[in-house]
Protein backbone atom coordinates (compact mmCIF):
# COMPACT_ATOMS: atom_id res chain seq x y z
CA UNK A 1 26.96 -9.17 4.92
CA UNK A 2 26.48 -12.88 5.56
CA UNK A 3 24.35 -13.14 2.83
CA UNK A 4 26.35 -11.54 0.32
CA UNK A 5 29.10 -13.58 1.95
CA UNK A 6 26.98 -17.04 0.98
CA UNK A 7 25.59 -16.03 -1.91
CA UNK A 8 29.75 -15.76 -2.87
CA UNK A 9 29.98 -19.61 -1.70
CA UNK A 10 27.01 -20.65 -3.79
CA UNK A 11 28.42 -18.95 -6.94
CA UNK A 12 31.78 -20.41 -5.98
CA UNK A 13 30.61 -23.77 -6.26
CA UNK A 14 28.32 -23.96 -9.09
CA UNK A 15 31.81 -22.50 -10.81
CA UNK A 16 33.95 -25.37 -9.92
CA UNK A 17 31.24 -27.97 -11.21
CA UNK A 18 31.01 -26.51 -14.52
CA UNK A 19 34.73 -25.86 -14.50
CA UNK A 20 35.41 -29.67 -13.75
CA UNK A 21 32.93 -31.12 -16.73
CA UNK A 22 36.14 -30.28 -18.51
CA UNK A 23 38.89 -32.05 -16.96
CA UNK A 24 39.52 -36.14 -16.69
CA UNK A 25 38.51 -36.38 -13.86
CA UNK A 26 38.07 -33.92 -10.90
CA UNK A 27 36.51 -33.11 -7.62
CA UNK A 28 36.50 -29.93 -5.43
CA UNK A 29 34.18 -28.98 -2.28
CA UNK A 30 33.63 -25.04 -0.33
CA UNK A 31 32.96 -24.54 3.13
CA UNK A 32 31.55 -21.69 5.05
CA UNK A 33 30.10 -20.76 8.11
CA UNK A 34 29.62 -17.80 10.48
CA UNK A 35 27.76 -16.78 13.57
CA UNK A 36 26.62 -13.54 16.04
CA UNK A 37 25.74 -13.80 19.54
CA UNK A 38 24.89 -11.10 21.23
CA UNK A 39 22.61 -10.30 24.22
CA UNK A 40 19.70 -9.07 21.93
CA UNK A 41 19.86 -12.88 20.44
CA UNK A 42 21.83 -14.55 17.56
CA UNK A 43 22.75 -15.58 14.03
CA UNK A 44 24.30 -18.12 11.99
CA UNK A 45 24.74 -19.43 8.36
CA UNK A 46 26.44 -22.20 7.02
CA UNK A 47 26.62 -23.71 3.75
CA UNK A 48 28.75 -26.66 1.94
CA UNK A 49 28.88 -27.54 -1.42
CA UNK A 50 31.00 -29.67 -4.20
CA UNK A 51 31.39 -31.44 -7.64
CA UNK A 52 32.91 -34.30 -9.44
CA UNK A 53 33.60 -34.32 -13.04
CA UNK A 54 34.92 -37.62 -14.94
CA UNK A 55 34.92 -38.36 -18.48
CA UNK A 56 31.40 -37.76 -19.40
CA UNK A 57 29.80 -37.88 -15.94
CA UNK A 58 29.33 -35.09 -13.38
CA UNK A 59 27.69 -34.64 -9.95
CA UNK A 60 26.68 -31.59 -7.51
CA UNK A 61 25.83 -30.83 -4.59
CA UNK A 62 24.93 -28.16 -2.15
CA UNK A 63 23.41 -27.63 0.96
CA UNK A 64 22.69 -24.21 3.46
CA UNK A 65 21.24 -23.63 6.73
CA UNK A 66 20.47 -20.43 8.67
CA UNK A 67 18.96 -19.77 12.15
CA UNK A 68 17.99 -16.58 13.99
CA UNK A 69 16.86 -16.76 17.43
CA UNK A 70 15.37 -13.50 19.46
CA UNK A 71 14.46 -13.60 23.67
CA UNK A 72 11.22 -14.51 22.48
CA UNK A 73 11.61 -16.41 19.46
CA UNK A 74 13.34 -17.94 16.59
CA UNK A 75 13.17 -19.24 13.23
CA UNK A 76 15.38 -21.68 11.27
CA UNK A 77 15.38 -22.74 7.04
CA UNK A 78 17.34 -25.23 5.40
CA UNK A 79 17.96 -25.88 1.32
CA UNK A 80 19.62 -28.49 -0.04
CA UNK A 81 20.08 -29.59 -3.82
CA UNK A 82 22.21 -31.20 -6.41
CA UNK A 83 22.40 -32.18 -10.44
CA UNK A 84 23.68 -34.93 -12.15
CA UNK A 85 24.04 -35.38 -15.85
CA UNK A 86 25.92 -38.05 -17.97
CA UNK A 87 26.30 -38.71 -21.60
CA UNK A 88 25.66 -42.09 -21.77
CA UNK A 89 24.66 -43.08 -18.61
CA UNK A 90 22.53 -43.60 -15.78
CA UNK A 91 21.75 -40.22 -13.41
CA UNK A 92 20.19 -40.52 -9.99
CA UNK A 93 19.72 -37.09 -8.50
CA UNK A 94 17.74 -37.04 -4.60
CA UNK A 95 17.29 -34.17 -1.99
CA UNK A 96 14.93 -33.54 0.88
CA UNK A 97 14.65 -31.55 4.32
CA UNK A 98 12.71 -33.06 7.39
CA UNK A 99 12.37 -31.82 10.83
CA UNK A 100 10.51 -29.26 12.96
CA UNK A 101 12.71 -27.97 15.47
CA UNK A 102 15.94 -29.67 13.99
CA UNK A 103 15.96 -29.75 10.57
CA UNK A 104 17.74 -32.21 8.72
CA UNK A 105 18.73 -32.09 4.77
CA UNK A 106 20.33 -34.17 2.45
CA UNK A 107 21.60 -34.11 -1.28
CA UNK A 108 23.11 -37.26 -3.00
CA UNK A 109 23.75 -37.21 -6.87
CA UNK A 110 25.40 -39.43 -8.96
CA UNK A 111 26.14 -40.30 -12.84
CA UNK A 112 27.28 -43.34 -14.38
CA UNK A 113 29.00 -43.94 -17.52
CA UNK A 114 29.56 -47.45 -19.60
CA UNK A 115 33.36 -48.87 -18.74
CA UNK A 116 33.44 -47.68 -14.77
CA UNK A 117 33.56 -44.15 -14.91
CA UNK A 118 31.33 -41.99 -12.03
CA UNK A 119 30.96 -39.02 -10.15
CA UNK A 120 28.93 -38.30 -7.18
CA UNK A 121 28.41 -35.62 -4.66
CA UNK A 122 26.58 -36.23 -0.90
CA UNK A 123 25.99 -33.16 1.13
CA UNK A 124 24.28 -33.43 4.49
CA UNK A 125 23.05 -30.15 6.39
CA UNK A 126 21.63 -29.70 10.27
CA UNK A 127 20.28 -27.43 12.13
CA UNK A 128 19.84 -28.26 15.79
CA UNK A 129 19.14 -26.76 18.22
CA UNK A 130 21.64 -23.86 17.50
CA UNK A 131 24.41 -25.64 15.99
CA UNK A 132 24.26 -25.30 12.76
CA UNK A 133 26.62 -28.40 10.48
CA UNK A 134 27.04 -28.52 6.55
CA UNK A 135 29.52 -31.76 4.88
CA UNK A 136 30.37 -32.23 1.58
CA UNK A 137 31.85 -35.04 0.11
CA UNK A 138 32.74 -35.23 -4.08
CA UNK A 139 34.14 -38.76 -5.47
CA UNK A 140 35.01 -39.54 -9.58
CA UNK A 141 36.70 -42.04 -11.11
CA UNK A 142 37.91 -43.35 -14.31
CA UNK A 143 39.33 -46.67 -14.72
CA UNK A 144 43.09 -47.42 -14.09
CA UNK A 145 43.34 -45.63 -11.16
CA UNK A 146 41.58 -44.32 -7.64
CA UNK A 147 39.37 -42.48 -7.50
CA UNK A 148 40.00 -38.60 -6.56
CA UNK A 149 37.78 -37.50 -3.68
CA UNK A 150 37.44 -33.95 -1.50
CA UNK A 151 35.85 -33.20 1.75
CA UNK A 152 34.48 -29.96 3.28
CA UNK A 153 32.95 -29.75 6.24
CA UNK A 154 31.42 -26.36 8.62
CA UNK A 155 29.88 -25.88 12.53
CA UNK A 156 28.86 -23.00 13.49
CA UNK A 157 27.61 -22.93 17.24
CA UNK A 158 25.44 -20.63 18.66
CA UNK A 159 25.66 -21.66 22.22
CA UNK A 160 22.00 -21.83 22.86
């Protein structure tokens, strides 16, 4: 179920970037997060995700972390990833996950057009320790006016 559940999310949000390439200038971010404890042990996902779209520039970026802990043991994965692309402009697209027993990940895109128009996307990701924490944050801009920007953020504790 979760999976099928997140697998939803990622699909979600690899929608809304493509759908936003087409409008002036845009930003949405998805949240999600769920958990089991029982006495047998316990289970969590969480995931966060976004894009930004303005005039020819667009940014995404995702991130997703699981845990599953037993009596005896547990285990623990993180991904995290993003895209840029502009039309005449400069892209810079970086992602990585560090950590043993807390993993950390982080996604940061961004695209640059001529005349002040950008997008980016910065999603950070954790898993520590049983809590499990996912943010999203999507920024564009065009000139003669702010810039639009969304948030999204999801815990999920499993009270280790």
């Amino acid at each position: 179920m979760n999976s099928r559940l997140l697998m939803t999310v990622t699909a979600s949000i690899l929608l809304l970037g493509s759908a936003g390439a087409a409008l002036a200038q845009s930003t949405s971010t998805v949240g999600a997060g769920f958990g089991s404890v029982g006495a047998s042990g316990s289970s969590g996902v969480v995931g966060t995700g976004g894009s930004a779209a303005a005039g020819g520039a667009s940014a995404t970026s995702l991130g997703l972390g699981g845990q599953s802990t037993t009596p005896s043991t547990s285990s623990s994965s993180l991904a995290t990833g993003g895209s840029a692309a502009a039309v005449n402009g400069h892209v810079m697209s970086r992602s990585g996950v560090h950590g043993n027993n807390n993993l950390n990940g982080q996604a940061m895109d961004q695209a640059h057009q001529p005349g002040g128009v950008w997008s980016k996307s910065h999603t950070v990701t954790h898993d520590r320790q049983g809590v499990l924490t996912s943010r999203t944050k999507s920024m564009a801009h065009e000139p003669g006016g702010p810039p639009t920007k969304s948030m999204s953020g999801s815990t999920v504790n499993l009270g280790q």
